[in-house]
N, C-alpha and C. Protein backbone atom coordinates (compact mmCIF):
# COMPACT_ATOMS: atom_id res chain seq x y z
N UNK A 1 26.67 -43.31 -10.55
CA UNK A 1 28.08 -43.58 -10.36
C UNK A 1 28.67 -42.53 -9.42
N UNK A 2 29.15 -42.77 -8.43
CA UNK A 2 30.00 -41.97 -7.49
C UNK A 2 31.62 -42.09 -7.02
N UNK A 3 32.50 -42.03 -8.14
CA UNK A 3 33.72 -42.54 -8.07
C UNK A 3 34.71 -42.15 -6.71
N UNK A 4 34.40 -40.69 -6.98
CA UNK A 4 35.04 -40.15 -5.30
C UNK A 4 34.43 -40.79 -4.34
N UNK A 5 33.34 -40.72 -3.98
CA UNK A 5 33.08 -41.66 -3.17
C UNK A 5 33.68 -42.75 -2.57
N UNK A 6 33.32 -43.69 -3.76
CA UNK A 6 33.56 -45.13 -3.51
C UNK A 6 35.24 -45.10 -3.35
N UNK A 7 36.27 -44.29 -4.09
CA UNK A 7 37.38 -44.32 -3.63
C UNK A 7 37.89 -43.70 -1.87
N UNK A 8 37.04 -42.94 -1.85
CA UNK A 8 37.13 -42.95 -0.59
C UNK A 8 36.97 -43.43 0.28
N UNK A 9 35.48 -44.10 0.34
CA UNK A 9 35.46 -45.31 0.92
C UNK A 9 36.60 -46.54 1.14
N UNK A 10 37.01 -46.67 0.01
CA UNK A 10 38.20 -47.99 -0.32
C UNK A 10 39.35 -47.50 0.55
N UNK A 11 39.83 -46.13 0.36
CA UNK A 11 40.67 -45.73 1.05
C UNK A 11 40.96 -45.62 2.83
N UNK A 12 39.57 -45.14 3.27
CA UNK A 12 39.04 -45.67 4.71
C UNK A 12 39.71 -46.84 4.98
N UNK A 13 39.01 -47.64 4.00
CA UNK A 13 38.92 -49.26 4.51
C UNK A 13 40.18 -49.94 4.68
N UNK A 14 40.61 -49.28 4.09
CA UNK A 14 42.27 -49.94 3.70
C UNK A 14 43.23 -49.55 4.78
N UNK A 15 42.93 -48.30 5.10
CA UNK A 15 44.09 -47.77 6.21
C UNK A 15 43.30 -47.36 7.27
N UNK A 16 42.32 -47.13 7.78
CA UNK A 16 41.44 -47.68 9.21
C UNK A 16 40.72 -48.59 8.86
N UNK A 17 41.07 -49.90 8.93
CA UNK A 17 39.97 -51.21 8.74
C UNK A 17 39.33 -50.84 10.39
N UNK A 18 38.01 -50.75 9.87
CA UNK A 18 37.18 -51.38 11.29
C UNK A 18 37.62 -50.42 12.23
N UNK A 19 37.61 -49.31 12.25
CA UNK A 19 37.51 -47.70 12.73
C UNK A 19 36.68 -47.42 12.98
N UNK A 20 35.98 -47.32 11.83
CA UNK A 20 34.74 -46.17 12.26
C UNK A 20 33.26 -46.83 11.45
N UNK A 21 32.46 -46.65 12.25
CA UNK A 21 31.25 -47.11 12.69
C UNK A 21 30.36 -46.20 11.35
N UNK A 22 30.54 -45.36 10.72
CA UNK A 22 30.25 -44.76 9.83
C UNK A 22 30.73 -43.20 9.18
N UNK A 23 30.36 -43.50 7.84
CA UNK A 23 31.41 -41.99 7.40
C UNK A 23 29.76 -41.07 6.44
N UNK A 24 30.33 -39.99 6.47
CA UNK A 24 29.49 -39.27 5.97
C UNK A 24 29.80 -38.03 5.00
N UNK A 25 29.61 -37.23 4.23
CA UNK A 25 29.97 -37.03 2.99
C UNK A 25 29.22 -35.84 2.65
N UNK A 26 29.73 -34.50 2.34
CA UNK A 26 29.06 -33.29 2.42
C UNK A 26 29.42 -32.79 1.21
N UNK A 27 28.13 -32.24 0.86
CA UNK A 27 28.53 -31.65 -0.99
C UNK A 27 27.62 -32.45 -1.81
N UNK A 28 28.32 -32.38 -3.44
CA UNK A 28 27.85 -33.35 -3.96
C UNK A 28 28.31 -33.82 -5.25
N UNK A 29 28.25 -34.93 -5.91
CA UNK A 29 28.83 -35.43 -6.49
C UNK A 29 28.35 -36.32 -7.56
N UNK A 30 28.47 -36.04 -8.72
CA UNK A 30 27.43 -36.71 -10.11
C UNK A 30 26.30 -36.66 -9.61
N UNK A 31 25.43 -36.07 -8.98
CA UNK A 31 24.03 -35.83 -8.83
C UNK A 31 23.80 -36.93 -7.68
N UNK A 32 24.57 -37.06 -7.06
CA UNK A 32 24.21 -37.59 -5.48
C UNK A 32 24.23 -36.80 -4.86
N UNK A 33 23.06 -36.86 -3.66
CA UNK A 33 22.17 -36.00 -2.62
C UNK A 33 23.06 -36.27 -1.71
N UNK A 34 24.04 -35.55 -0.99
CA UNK A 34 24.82 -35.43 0.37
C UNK A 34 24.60 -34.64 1.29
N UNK A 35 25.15 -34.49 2.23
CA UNK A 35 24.78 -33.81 3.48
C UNK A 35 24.84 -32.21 2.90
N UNK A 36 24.08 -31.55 3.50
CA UNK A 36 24.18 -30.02 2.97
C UNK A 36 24.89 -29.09 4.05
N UNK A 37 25.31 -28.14 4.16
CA UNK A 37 25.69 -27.52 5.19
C UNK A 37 27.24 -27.27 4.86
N UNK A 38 28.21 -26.33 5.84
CA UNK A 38 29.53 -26.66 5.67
C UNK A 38 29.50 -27.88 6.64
N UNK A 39 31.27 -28.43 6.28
CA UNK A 39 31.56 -29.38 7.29
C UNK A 39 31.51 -29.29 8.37
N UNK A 40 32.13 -28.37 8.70
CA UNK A 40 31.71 -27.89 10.53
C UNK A 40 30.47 -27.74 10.62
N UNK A 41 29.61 -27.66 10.51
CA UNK A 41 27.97 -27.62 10.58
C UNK A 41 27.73 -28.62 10.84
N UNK A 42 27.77 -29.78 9.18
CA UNK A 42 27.59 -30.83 9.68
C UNK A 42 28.30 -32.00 10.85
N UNK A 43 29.27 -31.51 11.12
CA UNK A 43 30.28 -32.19 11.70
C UNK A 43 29.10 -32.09 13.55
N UNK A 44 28.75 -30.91 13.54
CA UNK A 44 28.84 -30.25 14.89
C UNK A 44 26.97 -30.88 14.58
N UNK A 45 26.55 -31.11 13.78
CA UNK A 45 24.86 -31.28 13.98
C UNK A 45 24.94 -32.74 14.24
N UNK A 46 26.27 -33.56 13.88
CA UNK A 46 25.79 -35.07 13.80
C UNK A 46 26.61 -35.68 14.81
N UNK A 47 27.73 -34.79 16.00
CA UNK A 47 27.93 -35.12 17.11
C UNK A 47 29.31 -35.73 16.86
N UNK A 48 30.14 -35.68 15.21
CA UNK A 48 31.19 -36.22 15.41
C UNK A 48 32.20 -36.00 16.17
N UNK A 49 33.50 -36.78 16.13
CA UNK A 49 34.49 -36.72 17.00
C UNK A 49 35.43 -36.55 16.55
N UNK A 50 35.61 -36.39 15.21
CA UNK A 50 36.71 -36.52 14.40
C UNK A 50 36.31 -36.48 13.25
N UNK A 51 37.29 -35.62 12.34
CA UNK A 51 36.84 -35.24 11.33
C UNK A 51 38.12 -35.95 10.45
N UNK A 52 38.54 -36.52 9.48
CA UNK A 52 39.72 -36.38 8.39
C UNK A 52 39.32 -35.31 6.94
N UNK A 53 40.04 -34.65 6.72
CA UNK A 53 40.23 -33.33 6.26
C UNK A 53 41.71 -33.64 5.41
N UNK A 54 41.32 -33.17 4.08
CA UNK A 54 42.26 -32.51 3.08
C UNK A 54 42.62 -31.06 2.78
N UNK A 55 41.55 -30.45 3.22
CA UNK A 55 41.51 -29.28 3.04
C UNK A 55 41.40 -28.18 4.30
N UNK A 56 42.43 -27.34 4.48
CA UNK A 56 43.21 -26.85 5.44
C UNK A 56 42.17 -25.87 6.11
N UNK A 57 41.04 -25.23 5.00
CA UNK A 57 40.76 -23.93 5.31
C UNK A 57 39.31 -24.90 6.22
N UNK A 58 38.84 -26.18 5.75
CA UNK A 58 37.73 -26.85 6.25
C UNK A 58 38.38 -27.27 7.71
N UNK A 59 39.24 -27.96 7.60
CA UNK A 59 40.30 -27.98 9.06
C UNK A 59 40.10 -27.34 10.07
N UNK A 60 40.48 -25.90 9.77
CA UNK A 60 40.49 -24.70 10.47
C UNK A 60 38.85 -24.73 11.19
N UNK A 61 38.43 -24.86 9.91
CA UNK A 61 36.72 -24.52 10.50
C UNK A 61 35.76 -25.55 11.55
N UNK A 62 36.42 -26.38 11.32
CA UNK A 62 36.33 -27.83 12.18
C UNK A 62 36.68 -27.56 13.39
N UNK A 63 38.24 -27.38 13.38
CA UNK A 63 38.42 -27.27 14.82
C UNK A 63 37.90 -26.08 15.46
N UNK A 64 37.78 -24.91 14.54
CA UNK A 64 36.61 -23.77 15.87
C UNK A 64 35.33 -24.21 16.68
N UNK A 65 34.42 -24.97 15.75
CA UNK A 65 33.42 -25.61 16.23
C UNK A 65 33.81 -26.50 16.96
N UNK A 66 34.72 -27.04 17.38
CA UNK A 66 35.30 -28.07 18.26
C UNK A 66 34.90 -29.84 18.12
N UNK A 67 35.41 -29.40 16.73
CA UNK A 67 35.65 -31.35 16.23
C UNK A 67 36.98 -31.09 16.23
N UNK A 68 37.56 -32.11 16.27
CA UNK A 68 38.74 -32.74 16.35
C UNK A 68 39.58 -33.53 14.43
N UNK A 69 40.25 -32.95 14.36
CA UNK A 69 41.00 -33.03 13.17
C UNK A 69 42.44 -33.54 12.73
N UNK A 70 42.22 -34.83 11.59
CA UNK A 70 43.67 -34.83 11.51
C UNK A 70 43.42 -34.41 9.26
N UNK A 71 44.32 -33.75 9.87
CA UNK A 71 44.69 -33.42 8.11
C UNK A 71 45.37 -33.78 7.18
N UNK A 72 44.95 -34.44 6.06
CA UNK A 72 46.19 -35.13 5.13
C UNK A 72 46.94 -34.41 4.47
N UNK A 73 47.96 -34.65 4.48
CA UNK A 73 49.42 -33.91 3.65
C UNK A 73 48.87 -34.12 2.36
N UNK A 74 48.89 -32.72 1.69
CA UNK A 74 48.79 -32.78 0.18
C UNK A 74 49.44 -31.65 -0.18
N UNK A 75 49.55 -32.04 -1.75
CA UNK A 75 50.51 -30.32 -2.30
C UNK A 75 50.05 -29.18 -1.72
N UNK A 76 48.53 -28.62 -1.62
CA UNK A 76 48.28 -27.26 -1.52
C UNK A 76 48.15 -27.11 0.01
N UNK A 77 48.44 -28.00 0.85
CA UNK A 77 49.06 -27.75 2.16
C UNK A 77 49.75 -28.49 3.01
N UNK A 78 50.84 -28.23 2.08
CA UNK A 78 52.06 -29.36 2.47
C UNK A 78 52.78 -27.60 3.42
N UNK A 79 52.90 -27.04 3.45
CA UNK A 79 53.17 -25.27 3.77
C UNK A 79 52.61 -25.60 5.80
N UNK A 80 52.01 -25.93 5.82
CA UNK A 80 50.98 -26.28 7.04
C UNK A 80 52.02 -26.87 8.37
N UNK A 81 52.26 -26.47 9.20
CA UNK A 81 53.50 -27.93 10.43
C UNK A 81 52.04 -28.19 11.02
N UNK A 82 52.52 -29.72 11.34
CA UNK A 82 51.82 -29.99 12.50
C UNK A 82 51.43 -29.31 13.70
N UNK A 83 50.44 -29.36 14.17
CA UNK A 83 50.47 -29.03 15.86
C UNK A 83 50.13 -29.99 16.58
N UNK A 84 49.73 -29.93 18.02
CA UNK A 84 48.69 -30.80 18.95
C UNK A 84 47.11 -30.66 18.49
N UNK A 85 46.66 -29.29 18.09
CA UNK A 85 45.80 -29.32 17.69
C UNK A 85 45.16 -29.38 16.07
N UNK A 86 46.30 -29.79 15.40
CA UNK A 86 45.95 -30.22 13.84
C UNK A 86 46.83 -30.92 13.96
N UNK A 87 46.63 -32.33 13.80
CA UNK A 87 47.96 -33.55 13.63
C UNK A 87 48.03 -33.38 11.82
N UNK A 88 48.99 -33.92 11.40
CA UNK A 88 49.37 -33.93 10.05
C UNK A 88 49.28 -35.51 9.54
N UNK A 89 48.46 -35.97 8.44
CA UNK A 89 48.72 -37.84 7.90
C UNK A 89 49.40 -37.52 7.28
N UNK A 90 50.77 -38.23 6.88
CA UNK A 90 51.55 -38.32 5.30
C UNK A 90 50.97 -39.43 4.97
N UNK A 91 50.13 -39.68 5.01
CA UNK A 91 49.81 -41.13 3.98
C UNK A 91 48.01 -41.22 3.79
């Protein structure tokens, strides 16, 4: 069972239908085998272009390695403004 997951998935689907060509998933979760590495690692080993990010400090680390980031508004970094180079989702 992988609930985060699959909600995430759903969530993708729902608000980029037919975006993106595939998503990928670092960490791990009820004993599912995921990508190992930080995100920027993996981000930068698998050639992405874009990252979506909740978490500000993974953000940060993203865009040094030079992926491209938009970050979702949540309580623990709602503190955060937009820039050009970190766009902000409210939704």
């Amino acid at each position: 069972m992988r609930p985060l997951l699959d909600a995430t998935l759903a969530w993708l689907a729902k608000e980029f239908p037919d975006r993106f060509e595939s998503s990928h998933f670092v960490g791990h979760e009820n004993h599912c085998q995921l990508l190992q590495g930080t995100k920027a690692a993996v981000s930068r080993e698998l050639g992405l272009d874009l990252m979506i990010e909740a978490s500000a400090d993974h953000a940060q680390d993203c865009l040094a390695a030079g992926v491209s980031v938009i970050l979702l508004r949540r309580p623990w970094n709602a503190h955060l403004l937009p820039s050009p180079a970190l766009p902000v989702a409210t939704s």
